[in-house]
N, C-alpha and C. Protein backbone atom coordinates (compact mmCIF):
# COMPACT_ATOMS: atom_id res chain seq x y z
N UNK A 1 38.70 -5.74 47.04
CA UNK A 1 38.86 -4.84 45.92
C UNK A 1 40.02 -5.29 45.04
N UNK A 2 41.06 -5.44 45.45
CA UNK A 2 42.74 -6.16 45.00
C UNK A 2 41.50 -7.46 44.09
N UNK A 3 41.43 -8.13 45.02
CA UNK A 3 40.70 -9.61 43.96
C UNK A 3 40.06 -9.19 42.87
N UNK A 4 38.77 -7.97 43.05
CA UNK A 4 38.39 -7.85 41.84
C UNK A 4 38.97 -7.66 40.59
N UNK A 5 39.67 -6.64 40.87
CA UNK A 5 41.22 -5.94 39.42
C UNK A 5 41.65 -7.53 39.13
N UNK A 6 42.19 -8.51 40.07
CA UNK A 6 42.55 -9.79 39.23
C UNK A 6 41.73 -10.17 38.23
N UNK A 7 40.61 -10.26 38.61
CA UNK A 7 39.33 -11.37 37.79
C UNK A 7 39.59 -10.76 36.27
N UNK A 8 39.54 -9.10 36.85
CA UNK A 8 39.25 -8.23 35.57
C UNK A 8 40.61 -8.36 34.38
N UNK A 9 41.87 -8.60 35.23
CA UNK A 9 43.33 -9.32 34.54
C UNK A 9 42.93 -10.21 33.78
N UNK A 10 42.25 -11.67 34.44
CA UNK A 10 42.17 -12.50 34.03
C UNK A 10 41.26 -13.01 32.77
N UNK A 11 39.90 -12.01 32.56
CA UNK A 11 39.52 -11.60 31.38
C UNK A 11 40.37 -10.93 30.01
N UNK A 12 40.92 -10.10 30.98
CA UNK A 12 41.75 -9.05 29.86
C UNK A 12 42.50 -10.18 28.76
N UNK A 13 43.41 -11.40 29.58
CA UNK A 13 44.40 -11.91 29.11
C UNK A 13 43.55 -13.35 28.19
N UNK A 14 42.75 -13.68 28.63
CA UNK A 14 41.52 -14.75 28.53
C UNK A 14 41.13 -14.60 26.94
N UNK A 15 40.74 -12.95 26.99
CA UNK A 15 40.32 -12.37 25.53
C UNK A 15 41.26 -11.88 24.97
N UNK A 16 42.53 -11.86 25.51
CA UNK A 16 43.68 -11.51 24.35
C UNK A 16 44.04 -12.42 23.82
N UNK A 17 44.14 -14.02 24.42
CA UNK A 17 44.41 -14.85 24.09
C UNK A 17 43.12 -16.36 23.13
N UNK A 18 42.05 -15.27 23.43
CA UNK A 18 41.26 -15.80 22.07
C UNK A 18 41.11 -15.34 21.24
N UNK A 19 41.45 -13.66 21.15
CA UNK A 19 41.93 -13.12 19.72
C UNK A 19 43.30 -13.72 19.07
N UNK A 20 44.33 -13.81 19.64
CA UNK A 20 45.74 -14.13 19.13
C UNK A 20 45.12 -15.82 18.71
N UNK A 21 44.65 -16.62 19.32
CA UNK A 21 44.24 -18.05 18.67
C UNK A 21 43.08 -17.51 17.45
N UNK A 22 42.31 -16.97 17.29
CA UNK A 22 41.15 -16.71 16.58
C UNK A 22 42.08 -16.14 14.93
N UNK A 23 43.08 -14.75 15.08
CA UNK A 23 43.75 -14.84 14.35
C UNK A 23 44.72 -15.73 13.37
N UNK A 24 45.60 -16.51 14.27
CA UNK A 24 45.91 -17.50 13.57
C UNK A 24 45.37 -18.83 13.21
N UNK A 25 44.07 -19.01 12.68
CA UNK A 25 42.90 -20.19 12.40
C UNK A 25 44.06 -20.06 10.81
N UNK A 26 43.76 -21.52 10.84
CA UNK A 26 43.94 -21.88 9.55
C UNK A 26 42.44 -21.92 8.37
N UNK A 27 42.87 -21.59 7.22
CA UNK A 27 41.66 -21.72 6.47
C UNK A 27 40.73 -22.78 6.16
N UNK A 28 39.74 -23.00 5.82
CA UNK A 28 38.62 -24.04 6.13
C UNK A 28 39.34 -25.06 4.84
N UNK A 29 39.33 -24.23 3.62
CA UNK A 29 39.73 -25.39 2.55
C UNK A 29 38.26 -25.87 1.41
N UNK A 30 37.61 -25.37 2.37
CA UNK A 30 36.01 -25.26 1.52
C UNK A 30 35.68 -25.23 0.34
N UNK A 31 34.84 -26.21 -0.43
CA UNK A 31 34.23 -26.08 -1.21
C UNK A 31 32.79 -25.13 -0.91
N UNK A 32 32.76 -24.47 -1.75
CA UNK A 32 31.41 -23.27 -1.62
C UNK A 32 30.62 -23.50 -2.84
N UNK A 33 29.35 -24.03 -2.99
CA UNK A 33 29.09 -24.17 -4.45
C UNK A 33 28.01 -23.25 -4.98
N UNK A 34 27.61 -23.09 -6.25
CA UNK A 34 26.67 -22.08 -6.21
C UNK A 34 25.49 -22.08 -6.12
N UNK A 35 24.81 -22.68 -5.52
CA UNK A 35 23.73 -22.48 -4.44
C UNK A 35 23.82 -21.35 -3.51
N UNK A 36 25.02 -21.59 -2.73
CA UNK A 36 25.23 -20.44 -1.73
C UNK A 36 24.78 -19.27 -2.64
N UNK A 37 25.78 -19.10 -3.38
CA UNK A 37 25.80 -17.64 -4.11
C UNK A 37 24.47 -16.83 -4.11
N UNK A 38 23.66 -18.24 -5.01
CA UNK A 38 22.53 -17.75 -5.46
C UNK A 38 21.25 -17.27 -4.14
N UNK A 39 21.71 -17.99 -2.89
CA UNK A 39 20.95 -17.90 -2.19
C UNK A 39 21.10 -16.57 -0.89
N UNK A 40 22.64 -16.23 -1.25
CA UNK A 40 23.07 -15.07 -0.57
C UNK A 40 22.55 -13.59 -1.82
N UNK A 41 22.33 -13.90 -2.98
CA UNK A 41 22.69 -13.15 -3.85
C UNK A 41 20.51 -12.59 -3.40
N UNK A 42 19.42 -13.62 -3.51
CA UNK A 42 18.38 -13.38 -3.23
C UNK A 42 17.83 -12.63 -1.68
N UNK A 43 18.79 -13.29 -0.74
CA UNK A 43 18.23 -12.54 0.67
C UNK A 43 19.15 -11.05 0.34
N UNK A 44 20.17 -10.64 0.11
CA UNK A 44 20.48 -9.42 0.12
C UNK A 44 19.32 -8.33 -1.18
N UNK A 45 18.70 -9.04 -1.83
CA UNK A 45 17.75 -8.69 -2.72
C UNK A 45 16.40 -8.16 -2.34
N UNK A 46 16.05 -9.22 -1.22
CA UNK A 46 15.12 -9.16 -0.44
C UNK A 46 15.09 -7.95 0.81
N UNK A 47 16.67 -8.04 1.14
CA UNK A 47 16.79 -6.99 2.31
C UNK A 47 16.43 -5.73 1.34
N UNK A 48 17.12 -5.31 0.46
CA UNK A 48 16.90 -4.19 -0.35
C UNK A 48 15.48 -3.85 -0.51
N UNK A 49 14.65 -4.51 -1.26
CA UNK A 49 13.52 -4.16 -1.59
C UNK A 49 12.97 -3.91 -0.08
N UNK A 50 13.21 -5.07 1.11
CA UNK A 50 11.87 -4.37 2.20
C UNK A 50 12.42 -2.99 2.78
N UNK A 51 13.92 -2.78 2.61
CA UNK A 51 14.37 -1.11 3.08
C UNK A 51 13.48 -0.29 2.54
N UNK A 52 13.49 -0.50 0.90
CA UNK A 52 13.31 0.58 -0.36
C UNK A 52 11.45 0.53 0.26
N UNK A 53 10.67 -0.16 0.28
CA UNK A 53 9.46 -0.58 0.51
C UNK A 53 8.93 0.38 1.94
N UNK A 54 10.23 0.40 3.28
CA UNK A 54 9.71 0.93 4.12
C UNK A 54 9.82 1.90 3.72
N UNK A 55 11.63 2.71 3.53
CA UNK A 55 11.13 4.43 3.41
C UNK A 55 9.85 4.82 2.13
N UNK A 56 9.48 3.86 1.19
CA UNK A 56 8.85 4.61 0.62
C UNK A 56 7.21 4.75 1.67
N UNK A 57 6.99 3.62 2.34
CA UNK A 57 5.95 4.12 2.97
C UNK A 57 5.98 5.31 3.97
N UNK A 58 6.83 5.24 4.53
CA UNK A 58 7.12 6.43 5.22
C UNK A 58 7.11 7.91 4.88
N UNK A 59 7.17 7.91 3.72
CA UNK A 59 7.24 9.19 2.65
C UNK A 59 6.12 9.31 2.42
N UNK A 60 5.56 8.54 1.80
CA UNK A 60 4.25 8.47 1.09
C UNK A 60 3.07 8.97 2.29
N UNK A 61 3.48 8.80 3.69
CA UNK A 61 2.21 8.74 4.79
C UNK A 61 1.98 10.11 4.88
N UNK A 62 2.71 10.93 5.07
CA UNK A 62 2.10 12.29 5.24
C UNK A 62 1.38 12.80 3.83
N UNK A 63 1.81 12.37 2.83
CA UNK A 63 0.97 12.49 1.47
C UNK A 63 -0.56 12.36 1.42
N UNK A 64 -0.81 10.81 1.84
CA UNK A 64 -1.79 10.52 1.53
C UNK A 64 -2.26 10.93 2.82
N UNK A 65 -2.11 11.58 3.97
CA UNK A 65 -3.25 12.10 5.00
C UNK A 65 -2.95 13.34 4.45
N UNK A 66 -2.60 14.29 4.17
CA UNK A 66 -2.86 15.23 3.44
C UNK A 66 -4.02 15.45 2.03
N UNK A 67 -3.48 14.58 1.40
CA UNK A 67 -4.76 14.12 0.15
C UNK A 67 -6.20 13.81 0.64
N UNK A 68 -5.52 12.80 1.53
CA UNK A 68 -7.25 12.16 2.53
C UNK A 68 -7.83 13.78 3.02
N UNK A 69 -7.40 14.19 3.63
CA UNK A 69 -8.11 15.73 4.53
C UNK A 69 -8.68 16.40 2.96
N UNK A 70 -7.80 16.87 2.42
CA UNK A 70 -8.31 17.58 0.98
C UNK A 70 -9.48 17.49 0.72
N UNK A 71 -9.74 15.93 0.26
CA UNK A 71 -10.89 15.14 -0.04
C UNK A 71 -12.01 15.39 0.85
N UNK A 72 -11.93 15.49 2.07
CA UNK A 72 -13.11 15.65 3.08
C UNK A 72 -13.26 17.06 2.69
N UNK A 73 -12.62 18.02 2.98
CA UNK A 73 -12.51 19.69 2.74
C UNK A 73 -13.18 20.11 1.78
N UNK A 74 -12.94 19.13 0.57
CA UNK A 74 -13.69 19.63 -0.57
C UNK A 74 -15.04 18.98 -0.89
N UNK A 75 -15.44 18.11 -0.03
CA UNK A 75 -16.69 17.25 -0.29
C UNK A 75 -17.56 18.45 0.53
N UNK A 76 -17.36 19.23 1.26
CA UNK A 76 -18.14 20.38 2.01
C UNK A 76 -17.87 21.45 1.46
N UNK A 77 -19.12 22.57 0.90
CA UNK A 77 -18.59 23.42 0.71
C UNK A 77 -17.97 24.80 1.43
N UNK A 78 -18.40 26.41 1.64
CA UNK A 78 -17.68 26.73 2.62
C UNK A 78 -18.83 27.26 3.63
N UNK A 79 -20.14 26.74 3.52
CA UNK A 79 -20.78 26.82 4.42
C UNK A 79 -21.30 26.02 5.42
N UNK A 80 -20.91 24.60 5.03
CA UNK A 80 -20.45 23.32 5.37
C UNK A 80 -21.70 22.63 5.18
N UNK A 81 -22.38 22.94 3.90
CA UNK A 81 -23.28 21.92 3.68
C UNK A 81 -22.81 20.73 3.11
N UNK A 82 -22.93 19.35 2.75
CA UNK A 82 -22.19 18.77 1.90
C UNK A 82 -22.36 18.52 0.24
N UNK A 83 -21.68 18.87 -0.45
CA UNK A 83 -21.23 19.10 -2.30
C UNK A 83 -22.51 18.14 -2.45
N UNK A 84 -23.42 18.49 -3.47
CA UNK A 84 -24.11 18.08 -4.37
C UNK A 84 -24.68 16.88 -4.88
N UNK A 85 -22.76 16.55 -5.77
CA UNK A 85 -22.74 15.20 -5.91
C UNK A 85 -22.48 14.32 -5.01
N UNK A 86 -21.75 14.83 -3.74
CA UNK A 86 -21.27 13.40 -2.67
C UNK A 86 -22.64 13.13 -2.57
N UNK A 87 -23.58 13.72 -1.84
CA UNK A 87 -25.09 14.01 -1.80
C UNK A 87 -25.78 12.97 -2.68
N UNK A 88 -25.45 13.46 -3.96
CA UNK A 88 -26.35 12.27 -5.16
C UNK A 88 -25.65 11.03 -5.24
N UNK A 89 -24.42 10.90 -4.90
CA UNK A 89 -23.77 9.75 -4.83
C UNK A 89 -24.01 8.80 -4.15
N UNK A 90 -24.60 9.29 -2.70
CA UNK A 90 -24.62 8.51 -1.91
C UNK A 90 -23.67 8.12 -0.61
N UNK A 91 -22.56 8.41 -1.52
CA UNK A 91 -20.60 8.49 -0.75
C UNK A 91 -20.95 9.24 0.35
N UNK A 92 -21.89 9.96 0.90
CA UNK A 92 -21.74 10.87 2.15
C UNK A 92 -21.56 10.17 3.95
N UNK A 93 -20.80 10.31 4.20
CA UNK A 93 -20.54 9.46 5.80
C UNK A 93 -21.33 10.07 6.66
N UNK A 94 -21.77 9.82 7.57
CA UNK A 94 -22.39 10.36 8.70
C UNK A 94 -21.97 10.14 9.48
């Protein structure tokens, strides 16, 4: 049990001492040219639209099964023969 608490020391100090080196990094000195930009500037563009893209489907789903049911509801009338025109249309499912 004593041994284990060491190991767990020896992490503790392991990762204190790759934060304290990680902190003091010197800077790269880098040239960055604009390519990057342009190419960071399109995937964060991309992330946006597929967010905006999901919630709107998500919104939209109870809509359109609501609309969809409507549509069946009203193709019958209330004795549940089916409407007229679905009838002359042809549109009728079986």
């Amino acid at each position: 049990m004593f041994e284990r608490s060491l190991n767990g020391a020896k992490v503790a100090r392991a990762a204190a001492l790759a934060l304290i080196l990680a902190s003091v990094a010197t800077p790269a000195q880098a040239y960055v040219g604009p390519g990057a930009g342009v190419s960071l500037f399109g995937a964060a563009i991309g992330f946006v639209v597929a967010i905006f893209s999901a919630l709107g489907v998500l919104l939209l789903w109870p809509i359109r099964a609501v609309a969809r049911k409507l549509r069946r509801v009203s193709a019958t009338d209330t004795t549940g023969a089916p409407d007229p025109e679905v009838r002359q249309s042809g549109k009728l499912s079986a």
